[in-house]
Protein backbone atom coordinates (compact mmCIF):
# COMPACT_ATOMS: atom_id res chain seq x y z
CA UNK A 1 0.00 0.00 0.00
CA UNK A 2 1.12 3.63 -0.88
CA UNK A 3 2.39 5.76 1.46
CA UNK A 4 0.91 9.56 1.20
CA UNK A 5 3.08 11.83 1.81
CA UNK A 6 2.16 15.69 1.92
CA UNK A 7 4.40 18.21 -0.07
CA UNK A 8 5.06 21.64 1.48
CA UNK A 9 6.97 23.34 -1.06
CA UNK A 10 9.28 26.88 -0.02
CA UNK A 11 12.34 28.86 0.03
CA UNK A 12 12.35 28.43 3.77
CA UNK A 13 14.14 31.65 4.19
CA UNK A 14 14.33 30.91 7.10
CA UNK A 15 12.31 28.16 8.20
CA UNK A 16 10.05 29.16 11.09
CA UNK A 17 7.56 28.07 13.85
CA UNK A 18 4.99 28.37 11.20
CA UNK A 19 6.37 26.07 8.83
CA UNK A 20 6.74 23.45 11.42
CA UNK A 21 3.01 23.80 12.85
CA UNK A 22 1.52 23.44 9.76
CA UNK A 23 3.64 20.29 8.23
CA UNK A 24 3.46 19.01 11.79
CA UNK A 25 -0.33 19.49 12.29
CA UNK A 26 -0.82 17.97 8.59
CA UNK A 27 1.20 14.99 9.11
CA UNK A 28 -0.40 14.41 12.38
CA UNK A 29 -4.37 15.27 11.81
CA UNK A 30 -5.02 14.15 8.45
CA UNK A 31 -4.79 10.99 6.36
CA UNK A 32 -1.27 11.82 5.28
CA UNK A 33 1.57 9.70 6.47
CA UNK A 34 4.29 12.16 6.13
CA UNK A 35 4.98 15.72 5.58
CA UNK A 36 7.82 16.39 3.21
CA UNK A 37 9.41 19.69 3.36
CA UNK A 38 10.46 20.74 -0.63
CA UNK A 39 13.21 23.59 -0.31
CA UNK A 40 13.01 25.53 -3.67
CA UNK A 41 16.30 27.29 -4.74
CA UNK A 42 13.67 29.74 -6.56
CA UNK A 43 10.18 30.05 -7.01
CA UNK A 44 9.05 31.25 -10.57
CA UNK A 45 7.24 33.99 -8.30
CA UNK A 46 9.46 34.95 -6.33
CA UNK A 47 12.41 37.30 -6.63
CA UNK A 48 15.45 36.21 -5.58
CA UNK A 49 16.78 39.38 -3.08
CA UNK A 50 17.71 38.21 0.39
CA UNK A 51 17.68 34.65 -0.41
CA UNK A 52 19.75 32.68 1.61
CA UNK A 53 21.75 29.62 -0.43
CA UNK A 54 19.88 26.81 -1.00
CA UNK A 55 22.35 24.19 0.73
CA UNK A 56 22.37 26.45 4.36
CA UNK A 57 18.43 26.92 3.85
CA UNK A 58 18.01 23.43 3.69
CA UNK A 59 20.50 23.03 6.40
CA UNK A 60 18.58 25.13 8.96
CA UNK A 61 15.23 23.22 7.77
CA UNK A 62 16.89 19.95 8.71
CA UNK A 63 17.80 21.05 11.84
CA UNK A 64 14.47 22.50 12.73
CA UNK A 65 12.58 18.93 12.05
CA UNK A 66 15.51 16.76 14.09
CA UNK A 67 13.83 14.39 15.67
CA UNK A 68 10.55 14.43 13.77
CA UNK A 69 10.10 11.22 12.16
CA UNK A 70 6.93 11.95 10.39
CA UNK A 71 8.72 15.30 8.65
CA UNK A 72 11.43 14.94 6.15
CA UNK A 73 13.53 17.94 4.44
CA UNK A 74 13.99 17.24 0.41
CA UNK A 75 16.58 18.93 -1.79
CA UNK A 76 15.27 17.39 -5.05
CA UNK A 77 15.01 20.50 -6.44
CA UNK A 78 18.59 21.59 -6.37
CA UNK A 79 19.33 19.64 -9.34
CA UNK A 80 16.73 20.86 -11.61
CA UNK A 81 16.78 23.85 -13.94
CA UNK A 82 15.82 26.72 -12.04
CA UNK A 83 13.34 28.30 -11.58
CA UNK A 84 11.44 24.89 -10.73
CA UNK A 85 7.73 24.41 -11.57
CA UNK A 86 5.71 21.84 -9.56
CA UNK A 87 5.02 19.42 -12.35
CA UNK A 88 8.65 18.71 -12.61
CA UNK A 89 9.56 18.07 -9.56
CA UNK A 90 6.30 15.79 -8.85
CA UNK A 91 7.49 13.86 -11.88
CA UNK A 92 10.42 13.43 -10.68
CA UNK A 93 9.44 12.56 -7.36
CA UNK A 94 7.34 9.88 -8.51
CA UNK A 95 9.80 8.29 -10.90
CA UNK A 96 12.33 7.95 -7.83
CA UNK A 97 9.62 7.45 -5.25
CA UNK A 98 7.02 5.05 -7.36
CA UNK A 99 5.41 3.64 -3.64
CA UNK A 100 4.44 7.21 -3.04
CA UNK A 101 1.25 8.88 -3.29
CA UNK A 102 2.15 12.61 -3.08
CA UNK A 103 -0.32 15.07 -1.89
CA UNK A 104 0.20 19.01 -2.50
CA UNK A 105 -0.09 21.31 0.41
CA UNK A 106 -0.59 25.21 -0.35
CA UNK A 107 -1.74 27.74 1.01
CA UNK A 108 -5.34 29.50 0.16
CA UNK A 109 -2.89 32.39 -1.21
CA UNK A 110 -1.44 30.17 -3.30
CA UNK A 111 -4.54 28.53 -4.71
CA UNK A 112 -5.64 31.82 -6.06
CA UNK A 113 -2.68 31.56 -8.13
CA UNK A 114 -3.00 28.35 -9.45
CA UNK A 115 -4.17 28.51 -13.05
CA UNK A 116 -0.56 30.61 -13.59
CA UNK A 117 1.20 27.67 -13.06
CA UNK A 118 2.97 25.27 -15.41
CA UNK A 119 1.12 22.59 -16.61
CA UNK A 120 -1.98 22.90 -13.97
CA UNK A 121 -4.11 20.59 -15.69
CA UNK A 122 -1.67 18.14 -15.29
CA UNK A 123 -1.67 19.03 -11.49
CA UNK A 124 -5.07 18.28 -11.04
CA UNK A 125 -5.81 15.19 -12.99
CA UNK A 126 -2.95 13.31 -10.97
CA UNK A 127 -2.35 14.65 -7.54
CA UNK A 128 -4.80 15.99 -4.80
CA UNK A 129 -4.17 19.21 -2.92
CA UNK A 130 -4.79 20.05 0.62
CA UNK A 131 -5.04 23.68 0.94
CA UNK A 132 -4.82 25.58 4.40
CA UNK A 133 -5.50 29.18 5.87
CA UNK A 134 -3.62 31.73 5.43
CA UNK A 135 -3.85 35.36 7.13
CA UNK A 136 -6.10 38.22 4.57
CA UNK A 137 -6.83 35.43 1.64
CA UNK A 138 -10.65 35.76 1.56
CA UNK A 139 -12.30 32.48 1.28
CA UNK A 140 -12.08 31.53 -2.46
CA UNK A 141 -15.89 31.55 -4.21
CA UNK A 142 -14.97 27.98 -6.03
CA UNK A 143 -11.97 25.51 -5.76
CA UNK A 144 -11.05 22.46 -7.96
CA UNK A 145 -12.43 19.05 -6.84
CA UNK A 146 -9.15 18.14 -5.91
CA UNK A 147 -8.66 20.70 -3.41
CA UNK A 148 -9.24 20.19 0.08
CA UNK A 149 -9.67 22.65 2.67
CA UNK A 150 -7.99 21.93 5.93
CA UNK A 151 -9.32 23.61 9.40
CA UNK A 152 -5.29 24.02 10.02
CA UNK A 153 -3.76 26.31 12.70
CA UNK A 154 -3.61 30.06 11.36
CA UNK A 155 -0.30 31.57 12.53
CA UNK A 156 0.45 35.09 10.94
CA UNK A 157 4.61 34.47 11.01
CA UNK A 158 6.53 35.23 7.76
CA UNK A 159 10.14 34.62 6.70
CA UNK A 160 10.20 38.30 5.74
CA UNK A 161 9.39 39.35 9.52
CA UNK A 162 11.75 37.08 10.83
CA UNK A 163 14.77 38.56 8.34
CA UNK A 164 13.60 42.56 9.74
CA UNK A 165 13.76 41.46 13.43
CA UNK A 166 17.76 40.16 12.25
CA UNK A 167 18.20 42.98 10.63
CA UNK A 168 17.66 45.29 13.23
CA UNK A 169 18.76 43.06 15.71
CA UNK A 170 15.57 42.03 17.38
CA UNK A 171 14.92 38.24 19.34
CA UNK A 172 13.60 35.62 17.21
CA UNK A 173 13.99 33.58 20.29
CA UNK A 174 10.47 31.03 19.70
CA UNK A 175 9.89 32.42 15.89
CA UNK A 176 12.14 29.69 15.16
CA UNK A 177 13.22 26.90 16.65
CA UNK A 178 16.44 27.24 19.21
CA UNK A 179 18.84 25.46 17.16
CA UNK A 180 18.24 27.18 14.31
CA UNK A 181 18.44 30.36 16.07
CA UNK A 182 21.79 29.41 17.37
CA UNK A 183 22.93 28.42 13.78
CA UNK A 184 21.37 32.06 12.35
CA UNK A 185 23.44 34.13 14.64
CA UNK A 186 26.79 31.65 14.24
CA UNK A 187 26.44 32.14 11.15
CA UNK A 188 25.55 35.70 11.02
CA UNK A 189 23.06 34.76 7.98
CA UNK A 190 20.75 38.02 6.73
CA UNK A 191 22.64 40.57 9.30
């Protein structure tokens, strides 16, 4: 029997209490078996300014689910061409992962945005997609079949936040987790 795993795709930049809520709470409180965290070296809609490399964002996400059995950080994408598009990297998840059934996690800001993407109709004759609250995205008037909404935890934290409070030399003490805290200011990443 396939295992289904849940795909939270991001820059992770950094990774944050909010990440780990959500996959946690997804691969804990619905049918999925796993949550899989996807760091993107560059989302087609996203600029690239203040992003961190890929290998030390991936780094801090690995250190942030330690210990979590049910999440697992993935660095498929580094290989691709970039920018990476969905489709691709499901395809090539499934080719190396055939006893997989992967589930798409997004956000309800994200759903909006969903007919931009590459190959969408692709997307939603072969995966499902469980799609979560997220902070002034009005409830959408009509969603594909294949989207489910999840009654997930709404926590109004953002990457961008968490690179000001560095910036100007703020705590991020419990915006992130300890060790990665410890790891951000070691490093002296985004100050």
């Amino acid at each position: 029997m396939q295992s289904r795993i849940g795909l939270l795709f991001g820059s992770f930049n950094p990774i944050h209490t909010g990440h780990l809520i959500l996959a946690n709470f997804m691969a804990s409180h619905t049918d999925l078996d796993a949550v899989w965290l996807v760091v993107s070296p560059q989302s087609p809609f996203k600029a690239e300014q203040e992003l961190l490399p890929e290998r030390n964002r991936y780094n801090l996400v690995q250190l942030a689910i330690a210990g979590n059995e049910r999440l697992r950080a993935i660095d498929i994408e580094f290989s691709m061409p970039k920018p990476s598009y969905t489709i691709d990297t499901l395809d090539l998840l499934r080719a190396q992962y055939p006893d997989q059934q992967f589930v798409l996690l997004m956000g309800e800001d994200n759903l909006v945005g969903l007919p931009k993407w590459k190959h969408v109709d692709r997307i939603l004759a072969e995966v499902s997609i469980y799609v979560y609250p997220r902070s002034g995205t009005a409830i959408l008037p009509s969603i594909p079949a294949q989207a489910h909404i999840i009654e997930a935890p709404l926590l109004n934290l953002s990457a961008t936040f968490i690179r000001k409070c560095i910036r100007e030399g703020k705590s991020i003490r419990y915006l992130v987790p300890e060790n990665v805290e410890e790891e951000i200011i070691r490093k002296g990443y985004w100050q």
